[in-house]
N, C-alpha and C. Protein backbone atom coordinates (compact mmCIF):
# COMPACT_ATOMS: atom_id res chain seq x y z
N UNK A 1 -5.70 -6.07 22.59
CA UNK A 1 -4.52 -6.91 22.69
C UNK A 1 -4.08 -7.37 21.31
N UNK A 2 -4.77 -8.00 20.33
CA UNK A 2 -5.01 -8.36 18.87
C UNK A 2 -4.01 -7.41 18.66
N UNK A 3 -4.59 -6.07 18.01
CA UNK A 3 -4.11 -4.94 17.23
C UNK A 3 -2.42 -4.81 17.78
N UNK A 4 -2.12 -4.63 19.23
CA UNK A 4 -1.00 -4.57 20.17
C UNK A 4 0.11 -5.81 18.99
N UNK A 5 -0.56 -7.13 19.31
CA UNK A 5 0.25 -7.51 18.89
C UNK A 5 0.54 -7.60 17.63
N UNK A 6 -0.36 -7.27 16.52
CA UNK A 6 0.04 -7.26 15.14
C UNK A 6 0.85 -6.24 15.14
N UNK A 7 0.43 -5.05 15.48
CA UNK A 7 1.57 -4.21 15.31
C UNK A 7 2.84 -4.03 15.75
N UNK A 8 2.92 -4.98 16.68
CA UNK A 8 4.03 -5.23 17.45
C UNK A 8 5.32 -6.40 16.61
N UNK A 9 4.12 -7.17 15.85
CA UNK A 9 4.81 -7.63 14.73
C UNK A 9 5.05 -7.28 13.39
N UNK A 10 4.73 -6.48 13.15
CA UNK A 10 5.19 -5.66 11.89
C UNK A 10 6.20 -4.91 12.02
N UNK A 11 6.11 -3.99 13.24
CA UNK A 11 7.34 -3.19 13.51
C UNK A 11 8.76 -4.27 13.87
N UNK A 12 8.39 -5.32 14.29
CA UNK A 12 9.07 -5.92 14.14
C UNK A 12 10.35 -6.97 12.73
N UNK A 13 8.70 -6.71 12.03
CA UNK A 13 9.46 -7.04 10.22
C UNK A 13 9.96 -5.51 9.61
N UNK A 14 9.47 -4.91 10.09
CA UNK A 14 10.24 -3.71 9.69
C UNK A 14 11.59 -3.00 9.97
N UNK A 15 12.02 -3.45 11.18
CA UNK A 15 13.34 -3.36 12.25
C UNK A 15 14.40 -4.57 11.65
N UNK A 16 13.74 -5.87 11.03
CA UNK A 16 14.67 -6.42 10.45
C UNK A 16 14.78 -6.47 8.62
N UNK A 17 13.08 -6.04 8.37
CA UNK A 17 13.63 -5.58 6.92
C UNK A 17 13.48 -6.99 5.83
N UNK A 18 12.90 -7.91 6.48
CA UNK A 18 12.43 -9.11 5.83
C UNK A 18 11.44 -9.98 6.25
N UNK A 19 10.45 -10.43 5.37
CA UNK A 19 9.31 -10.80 5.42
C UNK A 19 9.02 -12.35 4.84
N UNK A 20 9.42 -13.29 5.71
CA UNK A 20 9.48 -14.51 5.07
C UNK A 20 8.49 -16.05 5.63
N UNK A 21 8.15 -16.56 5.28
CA UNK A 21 7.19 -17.50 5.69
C UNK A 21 7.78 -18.84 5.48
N UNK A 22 7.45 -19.91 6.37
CA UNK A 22 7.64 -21.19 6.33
C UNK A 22 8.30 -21.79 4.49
N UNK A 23 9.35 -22.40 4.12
CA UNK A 23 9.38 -22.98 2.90
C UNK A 23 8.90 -22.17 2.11
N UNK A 24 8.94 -20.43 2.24
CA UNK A 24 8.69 -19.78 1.10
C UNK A 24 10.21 -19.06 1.28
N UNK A 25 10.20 -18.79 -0.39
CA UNK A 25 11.38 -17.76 -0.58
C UNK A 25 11.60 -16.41 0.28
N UNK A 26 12.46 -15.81 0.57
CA UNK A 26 12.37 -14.51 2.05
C UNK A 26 12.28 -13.68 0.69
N UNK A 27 11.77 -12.50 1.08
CA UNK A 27 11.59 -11.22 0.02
C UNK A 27 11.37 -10.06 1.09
N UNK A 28 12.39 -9.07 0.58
CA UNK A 28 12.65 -7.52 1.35
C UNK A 28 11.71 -6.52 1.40
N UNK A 29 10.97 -6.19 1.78
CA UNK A 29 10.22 -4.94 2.06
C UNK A 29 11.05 -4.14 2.55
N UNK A 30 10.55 -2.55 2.01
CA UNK A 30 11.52 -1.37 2.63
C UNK A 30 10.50 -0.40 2.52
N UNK A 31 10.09 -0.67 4.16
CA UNK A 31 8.52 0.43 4.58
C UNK A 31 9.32 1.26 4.45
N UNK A 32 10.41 2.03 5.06
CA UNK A 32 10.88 3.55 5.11
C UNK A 32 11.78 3.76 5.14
N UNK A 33 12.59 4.72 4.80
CA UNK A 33 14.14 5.03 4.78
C UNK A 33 14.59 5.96 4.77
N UNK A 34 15.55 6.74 6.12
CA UNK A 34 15.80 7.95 5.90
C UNK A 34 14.41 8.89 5.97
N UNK A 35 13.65 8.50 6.99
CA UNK A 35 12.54 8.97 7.07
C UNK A 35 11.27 9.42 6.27
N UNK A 36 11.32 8.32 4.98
CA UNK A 36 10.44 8.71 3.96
C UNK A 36 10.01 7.36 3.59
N UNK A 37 8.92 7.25 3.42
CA UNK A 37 8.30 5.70 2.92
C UNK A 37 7.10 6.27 1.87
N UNK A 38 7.08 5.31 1.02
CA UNK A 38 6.29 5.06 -0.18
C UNK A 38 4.90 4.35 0.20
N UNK A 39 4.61 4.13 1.28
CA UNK A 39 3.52 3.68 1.32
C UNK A 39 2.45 3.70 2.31
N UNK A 40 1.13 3.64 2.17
CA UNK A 40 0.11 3.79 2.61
C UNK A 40 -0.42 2.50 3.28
N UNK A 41 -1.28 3.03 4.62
CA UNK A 41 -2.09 1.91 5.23
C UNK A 41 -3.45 1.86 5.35
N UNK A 42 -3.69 0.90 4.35
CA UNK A 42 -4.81 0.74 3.74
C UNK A 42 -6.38 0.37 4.64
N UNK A 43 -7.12 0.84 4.87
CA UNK A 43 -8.34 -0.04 5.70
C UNK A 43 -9.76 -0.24 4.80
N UNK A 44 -10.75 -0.51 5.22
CA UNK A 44 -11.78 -0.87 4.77
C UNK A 44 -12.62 0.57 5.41
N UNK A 45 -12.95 1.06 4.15
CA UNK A 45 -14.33 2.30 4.44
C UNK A 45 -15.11 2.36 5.51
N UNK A 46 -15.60 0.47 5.75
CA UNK A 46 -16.64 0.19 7.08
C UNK A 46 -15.71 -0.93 8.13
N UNK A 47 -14.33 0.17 8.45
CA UNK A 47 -13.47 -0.77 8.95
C UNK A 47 -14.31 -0.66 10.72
N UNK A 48 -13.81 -1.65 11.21
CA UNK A 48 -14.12 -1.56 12.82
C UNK A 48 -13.30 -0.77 13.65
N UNK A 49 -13.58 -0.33 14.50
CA UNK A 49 -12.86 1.00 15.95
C UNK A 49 -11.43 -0.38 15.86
N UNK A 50 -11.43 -1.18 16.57
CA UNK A 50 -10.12 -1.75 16.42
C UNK A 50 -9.47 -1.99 15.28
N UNK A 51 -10.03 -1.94 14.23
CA UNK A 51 -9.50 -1.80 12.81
C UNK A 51 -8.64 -0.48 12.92
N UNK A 52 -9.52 0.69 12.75
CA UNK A 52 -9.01 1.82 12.52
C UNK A 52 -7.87 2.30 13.76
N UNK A 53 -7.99 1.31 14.52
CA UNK A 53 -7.18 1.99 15.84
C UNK A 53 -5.62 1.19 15.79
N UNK A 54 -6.38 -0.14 15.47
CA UNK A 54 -4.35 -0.93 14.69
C UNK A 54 -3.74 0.39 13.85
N UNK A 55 -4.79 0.45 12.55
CA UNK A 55 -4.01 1.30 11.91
C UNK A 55 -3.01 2.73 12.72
N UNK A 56 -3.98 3.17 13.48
CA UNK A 56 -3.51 4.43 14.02
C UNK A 56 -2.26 4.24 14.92
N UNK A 57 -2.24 2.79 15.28
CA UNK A 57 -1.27 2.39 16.57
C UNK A 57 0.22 2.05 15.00
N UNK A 58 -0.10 1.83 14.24
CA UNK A 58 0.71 1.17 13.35
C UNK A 58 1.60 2.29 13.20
N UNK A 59 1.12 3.34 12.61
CA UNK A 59 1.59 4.70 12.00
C UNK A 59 2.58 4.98 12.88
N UNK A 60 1.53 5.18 14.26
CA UNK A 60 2.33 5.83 15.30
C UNK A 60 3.86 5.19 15.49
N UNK A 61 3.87 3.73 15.46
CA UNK A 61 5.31 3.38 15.67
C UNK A 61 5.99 3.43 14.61
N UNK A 62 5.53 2.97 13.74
CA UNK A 62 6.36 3.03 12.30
C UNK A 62 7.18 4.73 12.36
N UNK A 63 6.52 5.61 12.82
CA UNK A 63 6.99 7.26 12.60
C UNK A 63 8.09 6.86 13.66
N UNK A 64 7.94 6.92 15.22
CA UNK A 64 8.70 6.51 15.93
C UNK A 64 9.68 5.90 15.75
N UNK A 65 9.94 4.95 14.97
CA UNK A 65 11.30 3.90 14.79
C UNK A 65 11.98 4.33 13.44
N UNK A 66 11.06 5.20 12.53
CA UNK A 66 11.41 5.39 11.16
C UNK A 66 11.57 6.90 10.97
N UNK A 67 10.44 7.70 11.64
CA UNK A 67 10.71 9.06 11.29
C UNK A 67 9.16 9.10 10.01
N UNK A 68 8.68 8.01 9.38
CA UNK A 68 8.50 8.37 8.19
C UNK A 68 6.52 8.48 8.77
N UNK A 69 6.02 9.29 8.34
CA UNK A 69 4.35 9.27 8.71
C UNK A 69 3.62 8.86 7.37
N UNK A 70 2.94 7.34 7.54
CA UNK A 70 2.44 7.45 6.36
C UNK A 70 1.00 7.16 6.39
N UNK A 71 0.26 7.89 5.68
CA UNK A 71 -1.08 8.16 5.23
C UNK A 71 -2.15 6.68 5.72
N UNK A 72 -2.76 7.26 6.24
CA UNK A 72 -4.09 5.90 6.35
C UNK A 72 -5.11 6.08 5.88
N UNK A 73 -5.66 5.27 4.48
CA UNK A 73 -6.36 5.90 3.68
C UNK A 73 -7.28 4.54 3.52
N UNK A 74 -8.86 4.77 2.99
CA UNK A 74 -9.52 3.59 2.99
C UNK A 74 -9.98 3.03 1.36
N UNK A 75 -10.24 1.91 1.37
CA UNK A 75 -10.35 1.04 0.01
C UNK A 75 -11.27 1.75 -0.34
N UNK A 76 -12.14 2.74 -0.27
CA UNK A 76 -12.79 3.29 -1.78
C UNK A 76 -11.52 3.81 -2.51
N UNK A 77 -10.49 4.51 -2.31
CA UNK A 77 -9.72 4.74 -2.86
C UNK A 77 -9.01 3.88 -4.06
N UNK A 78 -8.36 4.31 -5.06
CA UNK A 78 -8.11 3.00 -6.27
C UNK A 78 -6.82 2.56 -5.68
N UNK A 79 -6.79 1.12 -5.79
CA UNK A 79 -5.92 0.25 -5.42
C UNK A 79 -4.33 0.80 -6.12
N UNK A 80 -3.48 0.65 -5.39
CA UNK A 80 -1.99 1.27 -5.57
C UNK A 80 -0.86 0.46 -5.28
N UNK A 81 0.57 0.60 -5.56
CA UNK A 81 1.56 -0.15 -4.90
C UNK A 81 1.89 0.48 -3.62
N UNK A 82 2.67 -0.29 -2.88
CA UNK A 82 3.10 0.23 -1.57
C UNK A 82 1.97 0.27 -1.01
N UNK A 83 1.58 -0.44 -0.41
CA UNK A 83 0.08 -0.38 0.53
C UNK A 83 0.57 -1.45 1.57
N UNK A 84 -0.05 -1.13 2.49
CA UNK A 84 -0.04 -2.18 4.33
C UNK A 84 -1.76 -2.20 4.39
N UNK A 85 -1.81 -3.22 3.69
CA UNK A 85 -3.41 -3.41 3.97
C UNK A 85 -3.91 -4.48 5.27
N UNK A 86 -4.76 -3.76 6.17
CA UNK A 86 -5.06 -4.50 7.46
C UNK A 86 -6.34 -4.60 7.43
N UNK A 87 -6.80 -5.69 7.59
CA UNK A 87 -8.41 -6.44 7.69
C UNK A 87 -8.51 -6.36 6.25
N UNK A 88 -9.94 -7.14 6.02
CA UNK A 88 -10.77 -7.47 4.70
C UNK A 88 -11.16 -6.33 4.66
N UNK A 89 -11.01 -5.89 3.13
CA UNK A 89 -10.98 -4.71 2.50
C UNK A 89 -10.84 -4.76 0.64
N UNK A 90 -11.50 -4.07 -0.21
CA UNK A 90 -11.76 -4.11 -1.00
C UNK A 90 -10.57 -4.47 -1.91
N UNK A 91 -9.27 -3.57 -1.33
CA UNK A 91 -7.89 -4.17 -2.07
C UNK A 91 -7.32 -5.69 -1.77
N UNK A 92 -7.35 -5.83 -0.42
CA UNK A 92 -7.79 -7.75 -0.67
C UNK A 92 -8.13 -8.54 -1.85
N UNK A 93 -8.92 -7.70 -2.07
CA UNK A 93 -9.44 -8.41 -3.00
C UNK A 93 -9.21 -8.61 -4.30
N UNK A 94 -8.93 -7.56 -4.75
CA UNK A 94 -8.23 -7.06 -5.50
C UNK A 94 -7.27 -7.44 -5.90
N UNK A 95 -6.34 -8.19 -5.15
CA UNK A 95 -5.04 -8.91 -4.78
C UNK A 95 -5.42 -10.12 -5.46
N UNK A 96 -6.01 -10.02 -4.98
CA UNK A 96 -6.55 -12.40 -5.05
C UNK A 96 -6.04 -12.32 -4.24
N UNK A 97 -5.61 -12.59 -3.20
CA UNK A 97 -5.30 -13.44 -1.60
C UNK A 97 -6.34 -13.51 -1.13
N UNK A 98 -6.20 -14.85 -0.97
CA UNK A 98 -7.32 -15.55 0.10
C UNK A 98 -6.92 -15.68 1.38
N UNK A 99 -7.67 -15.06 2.34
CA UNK A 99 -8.02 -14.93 3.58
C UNK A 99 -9.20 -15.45 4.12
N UNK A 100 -9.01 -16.66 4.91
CA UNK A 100 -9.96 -17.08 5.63
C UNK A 100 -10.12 -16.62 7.10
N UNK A 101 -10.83 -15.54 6.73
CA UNK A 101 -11.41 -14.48 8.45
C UNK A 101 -12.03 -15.30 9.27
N UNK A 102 -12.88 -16.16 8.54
CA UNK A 102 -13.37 -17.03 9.87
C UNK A 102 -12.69 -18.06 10.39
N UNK A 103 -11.98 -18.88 9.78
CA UNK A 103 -10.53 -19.60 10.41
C UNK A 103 -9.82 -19.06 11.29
N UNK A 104 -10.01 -17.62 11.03
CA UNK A 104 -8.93 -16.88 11.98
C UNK A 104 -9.46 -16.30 13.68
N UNK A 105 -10.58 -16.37 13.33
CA UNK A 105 -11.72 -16.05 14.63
C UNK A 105 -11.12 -14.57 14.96
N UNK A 106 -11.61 -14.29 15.82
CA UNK A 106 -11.71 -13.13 16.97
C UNK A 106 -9.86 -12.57 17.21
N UNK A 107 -9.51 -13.37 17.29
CA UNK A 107 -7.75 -12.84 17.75
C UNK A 107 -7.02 -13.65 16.99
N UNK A 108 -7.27 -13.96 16.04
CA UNK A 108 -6.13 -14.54 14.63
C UNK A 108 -5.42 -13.50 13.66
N UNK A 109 -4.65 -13.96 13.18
CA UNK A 109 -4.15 -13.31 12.36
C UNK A 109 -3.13 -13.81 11.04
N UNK A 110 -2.52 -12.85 10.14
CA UNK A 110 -1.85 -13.45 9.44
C UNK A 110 -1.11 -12.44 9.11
N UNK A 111 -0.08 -12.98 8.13
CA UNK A 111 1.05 -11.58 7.81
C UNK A 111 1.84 -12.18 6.40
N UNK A 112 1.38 -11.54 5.35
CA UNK A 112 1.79 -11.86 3.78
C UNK A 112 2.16 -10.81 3.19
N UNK A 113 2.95 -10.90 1.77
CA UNK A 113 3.58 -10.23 0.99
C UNK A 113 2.87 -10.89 -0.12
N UNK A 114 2.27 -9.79 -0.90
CA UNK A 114 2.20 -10.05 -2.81
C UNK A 114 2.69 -8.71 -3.15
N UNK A 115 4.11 -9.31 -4.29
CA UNK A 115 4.53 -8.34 -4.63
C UNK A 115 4.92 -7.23 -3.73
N UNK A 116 4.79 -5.73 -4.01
CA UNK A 116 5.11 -4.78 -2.59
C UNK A 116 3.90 -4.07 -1.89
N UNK A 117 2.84 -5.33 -1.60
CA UNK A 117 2.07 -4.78 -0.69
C UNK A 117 2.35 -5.98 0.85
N UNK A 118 1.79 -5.24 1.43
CA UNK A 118 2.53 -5.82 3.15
C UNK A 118 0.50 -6.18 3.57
N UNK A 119 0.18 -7.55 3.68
CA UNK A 119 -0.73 -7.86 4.14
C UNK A 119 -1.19 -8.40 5.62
């Protein structure tokens, strides 16, 4: 259900094309266009079956609404722009964003922008 609905909300920031949070400035993401996107969805090497399965559910709609198929590739890989990084994962980190996973328990979530990665 978790995964359902994150992805259900992304495709949703993606259909309107802006990514904005409470008293923060709005800033544009442009996952795909004309059926081609620049970016990758990032997971953790020792991601979990529902980890890897958001991702797979992610792709799938993003292609669907966009046309565009983009790569799901895991944090051993060297950190890049254009990334959709989902769960704690080495590029997290990488980032500096702080994520408190255990605040978030079992079916929490969150949804951030640094720069042009989609967190």
């Amino acid at each position: 259900m978790k995964a359902y609905l994150v992805t259900a909300l992304l495709c949703l920031m993606f259909i309107v094309g802006t990514v904005c949070g409470m008293g923060e400035t709005v800033s544009k993401l442009v996952i795909a266009d004309n059926g081609v996107s620049r970016y990758s969805i990032v997971v953790s090497e020792a991601a979990s079956p529902s980890e890897n399965h958001a991702a797979e559910e992610l792709n799938y709609f993003l292609k669907e609404i966009s046309g565009a198929n983009l790569p799901i590739v895991t944090d051993n890989e060297a950190i890049k722009s254009h990334e959709i990084i989902l769960g704690d994962n080495l590029h997290l980190g990488q980032l500096g964003v702080g994520v408190d996973f255990e605040a978030l328990g079992s079916d929490g979530f969150t949804i951030r922008t640094q720069g042009d990665h989609l967190i």
